[in-house]
Protein backbone atom coordinates (compact mmCIF):
# COMPACT_ATOMS: atom_id res chain seq x y z
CA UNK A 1 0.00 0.00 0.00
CA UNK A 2 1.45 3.27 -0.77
CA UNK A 3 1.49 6.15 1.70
CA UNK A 4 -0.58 8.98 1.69
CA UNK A 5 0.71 12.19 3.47
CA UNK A 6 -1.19 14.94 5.06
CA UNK A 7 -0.84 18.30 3.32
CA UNK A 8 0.67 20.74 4.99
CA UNK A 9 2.17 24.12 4.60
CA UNK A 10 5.24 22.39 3.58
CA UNK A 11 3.90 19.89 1.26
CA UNK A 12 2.31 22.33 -0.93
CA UNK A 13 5.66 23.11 -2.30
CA UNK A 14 6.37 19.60 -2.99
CA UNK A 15 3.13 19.60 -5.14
CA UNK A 16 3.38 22.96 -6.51
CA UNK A 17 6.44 22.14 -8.06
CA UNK A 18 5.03 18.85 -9.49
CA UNK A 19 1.85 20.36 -10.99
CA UNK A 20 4.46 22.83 -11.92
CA UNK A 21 6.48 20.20 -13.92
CA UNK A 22 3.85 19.28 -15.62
CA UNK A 23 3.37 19.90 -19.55
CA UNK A 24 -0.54 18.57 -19.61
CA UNK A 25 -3.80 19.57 -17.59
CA UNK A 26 -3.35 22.88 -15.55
CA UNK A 27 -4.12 22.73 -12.00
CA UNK A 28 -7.52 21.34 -12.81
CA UNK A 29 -11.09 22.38 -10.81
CA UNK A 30 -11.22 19.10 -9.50
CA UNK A 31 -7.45 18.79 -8.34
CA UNK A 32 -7.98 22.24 -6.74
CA UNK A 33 -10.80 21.62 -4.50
CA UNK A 34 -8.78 18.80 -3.22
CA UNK A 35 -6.06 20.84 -2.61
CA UNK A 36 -7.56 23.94 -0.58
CA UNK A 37 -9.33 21.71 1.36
CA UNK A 38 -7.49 20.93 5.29
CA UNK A 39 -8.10 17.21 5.35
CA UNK A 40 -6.54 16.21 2.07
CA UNK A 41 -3.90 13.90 1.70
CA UNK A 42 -1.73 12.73 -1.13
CA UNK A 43 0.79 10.81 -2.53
CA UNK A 44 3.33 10.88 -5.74
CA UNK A 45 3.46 7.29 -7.00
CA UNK A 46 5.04 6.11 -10.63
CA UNK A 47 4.86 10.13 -11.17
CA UNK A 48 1.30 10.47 -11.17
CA UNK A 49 -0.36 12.55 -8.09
CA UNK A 50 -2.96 11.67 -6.10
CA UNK A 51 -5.26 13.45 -3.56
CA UNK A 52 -7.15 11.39 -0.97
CA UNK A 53 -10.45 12.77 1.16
CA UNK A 54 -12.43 10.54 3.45
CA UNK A 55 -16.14 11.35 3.61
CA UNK A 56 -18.09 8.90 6.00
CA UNK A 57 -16.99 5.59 5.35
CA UNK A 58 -15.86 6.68 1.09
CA UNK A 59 -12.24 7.75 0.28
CA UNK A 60 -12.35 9.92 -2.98
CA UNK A 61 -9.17 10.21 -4.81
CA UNK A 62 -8.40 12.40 -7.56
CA UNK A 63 -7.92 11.55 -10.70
CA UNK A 64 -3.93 10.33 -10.92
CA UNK A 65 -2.58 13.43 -12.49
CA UNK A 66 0.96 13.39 -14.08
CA UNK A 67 2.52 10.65 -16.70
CA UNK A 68 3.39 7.33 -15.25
CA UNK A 69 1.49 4.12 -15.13
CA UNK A 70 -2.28 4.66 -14.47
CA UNK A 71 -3.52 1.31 -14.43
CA UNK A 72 -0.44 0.62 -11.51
CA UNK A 73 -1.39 3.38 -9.65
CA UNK A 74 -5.49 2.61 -9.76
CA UNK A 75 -4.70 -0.51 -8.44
CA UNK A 76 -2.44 0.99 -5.25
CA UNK A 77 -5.81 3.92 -4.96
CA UNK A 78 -7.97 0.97 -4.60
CA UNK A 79 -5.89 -1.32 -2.54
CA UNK A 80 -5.11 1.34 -0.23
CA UNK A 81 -9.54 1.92 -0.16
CA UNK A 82 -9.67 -1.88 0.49
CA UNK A 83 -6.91 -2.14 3.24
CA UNK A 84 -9.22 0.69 5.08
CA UNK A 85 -12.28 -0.76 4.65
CA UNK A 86 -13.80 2.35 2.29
CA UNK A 87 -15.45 2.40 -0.62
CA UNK A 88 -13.47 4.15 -3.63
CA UNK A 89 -14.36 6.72 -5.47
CA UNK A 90 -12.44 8.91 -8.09
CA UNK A 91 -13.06 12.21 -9.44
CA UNK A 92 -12.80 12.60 -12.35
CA UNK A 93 -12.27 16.28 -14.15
CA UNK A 94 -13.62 15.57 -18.00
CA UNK A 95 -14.55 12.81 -20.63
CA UNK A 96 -10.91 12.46 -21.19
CA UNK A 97 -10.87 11.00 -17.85
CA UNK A 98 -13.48 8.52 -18.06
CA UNK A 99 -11.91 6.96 -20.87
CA UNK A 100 -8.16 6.57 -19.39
CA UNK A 101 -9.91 4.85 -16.58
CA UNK A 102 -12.22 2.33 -18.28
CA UNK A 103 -9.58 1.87 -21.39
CA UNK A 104 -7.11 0.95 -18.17
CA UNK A 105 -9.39 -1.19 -16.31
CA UNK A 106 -12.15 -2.02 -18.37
CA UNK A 107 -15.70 -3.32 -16.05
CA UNK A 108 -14.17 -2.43 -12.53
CA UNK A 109 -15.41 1.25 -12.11
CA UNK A 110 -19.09 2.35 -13.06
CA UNK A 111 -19.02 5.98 -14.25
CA UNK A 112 -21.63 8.76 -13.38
CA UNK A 113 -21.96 11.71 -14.84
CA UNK A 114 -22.86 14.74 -12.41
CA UNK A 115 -24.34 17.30 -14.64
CA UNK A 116 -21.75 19.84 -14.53
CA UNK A 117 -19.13 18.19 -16.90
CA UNK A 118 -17.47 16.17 -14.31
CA UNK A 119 -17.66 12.76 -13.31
CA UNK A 120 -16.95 10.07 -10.66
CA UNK A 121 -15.65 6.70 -10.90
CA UNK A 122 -17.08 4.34 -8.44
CA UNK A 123 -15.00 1.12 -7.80
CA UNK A 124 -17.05 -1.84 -8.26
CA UNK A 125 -17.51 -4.95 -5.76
CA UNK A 126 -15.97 -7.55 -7.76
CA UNK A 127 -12.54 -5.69 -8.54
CA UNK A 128 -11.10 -6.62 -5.02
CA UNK A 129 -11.48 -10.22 -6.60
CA UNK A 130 -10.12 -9.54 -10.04
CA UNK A 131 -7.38 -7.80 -8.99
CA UNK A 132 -6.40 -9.26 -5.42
CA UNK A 133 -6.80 -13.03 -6.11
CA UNK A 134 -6.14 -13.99 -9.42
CA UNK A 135 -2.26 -13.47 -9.18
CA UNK A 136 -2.23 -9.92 -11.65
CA UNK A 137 0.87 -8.29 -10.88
CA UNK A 138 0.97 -5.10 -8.44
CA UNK A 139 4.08 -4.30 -9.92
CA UNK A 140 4.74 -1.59 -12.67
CA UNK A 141 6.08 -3.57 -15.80
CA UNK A 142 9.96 -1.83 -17.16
C-alpha cells in the first residue's frame, strides 16, 4: 500500500512544483478543491499525483494526475480503499478522464456523470477479486 501524506504548509511546495512540472492539464477544478481543502492527503506514485479525502466511510481520490502508469497506480488507490475498509471513489475532471480509466481497467469502475461536466468513478464490488486473487501483478512492468 502506498502512503498517503497529510498536506501541509510544507507539502504544498512539494506539489506545486510537481503540478508545476507538468506539460498537460493545468491545475484542474477538481485537483484544486482537493487541494484547498485541510483534510486532504496525497501521494506521488510512478509520477502520477494523487489526492485522498475521506467522507463517512468513502475515500475519494483524484484523478492520478501526471505521466506514469495509471492502471499501476489505480490498483495501489484501490488497494489502499480496500486495506481501510472504504469504498473508492475517483473524481474525475472531463470525458478524457473517463476513458483513461475504463480503457485501463475495463468493467471495474461504473461511471456517473454529475451534470456539470465532471464525473466520478465508483469502484465496483468484484474488482477486489479480479485484482487481489487472481495473481495480476501489483508491480509496474519496465
Amino acid at each position: 500500500m502506498v502512503p498517503f501524506k497529510k498536506i501541509t504548509q510544507g507539502e504544498r511546495q512539494t506539489i506545486e512544483t510537481f503540478l508545476a512540472s507538468q506539460e498537460a492539464k493545468q491545475l484542474l477544478p477538481a485537483i484544486k478543491a482537493f487541494y484547498d481543502n485541510g483534510e486532504t492527503y496525497y501521494t506521488i506514485v510512478e509520477n502520477m499525483l494523487v489526492m485522498r479525502q475521506q467522507r463517512e466511510d468513502c475515500y475519494y481520490f483524484t484523478m492520478p494526475y501526471g505521466r506514469g502508469q495509471l492502471r499501476y497506480v489505480l490498483m495501489q488507490v484501490l488497494e489502499n480503499a480496500k486495506i481501510m475498509g472504504c469504498k473508492c471513489i475517483i473524481v474525475l475532471a472531463d470525458e478524457d478522464d473517463t476513458h483513461a480509466i475504463e480503457s485501463s481497467m475495463p468493467g471495474h469502475f461504473t461511471i456517473t456523470s454529475n451534470g456539470n461536466g465532471s464525473f466520478t468513478a465508483h469502484a465496483t464490488k468484484d474488482f477486489s477479486d479480479s485484482v487481489f486473487n487472481n495473481n495480476e501483478s501489483m508491480v509496474p512492468a519496465w
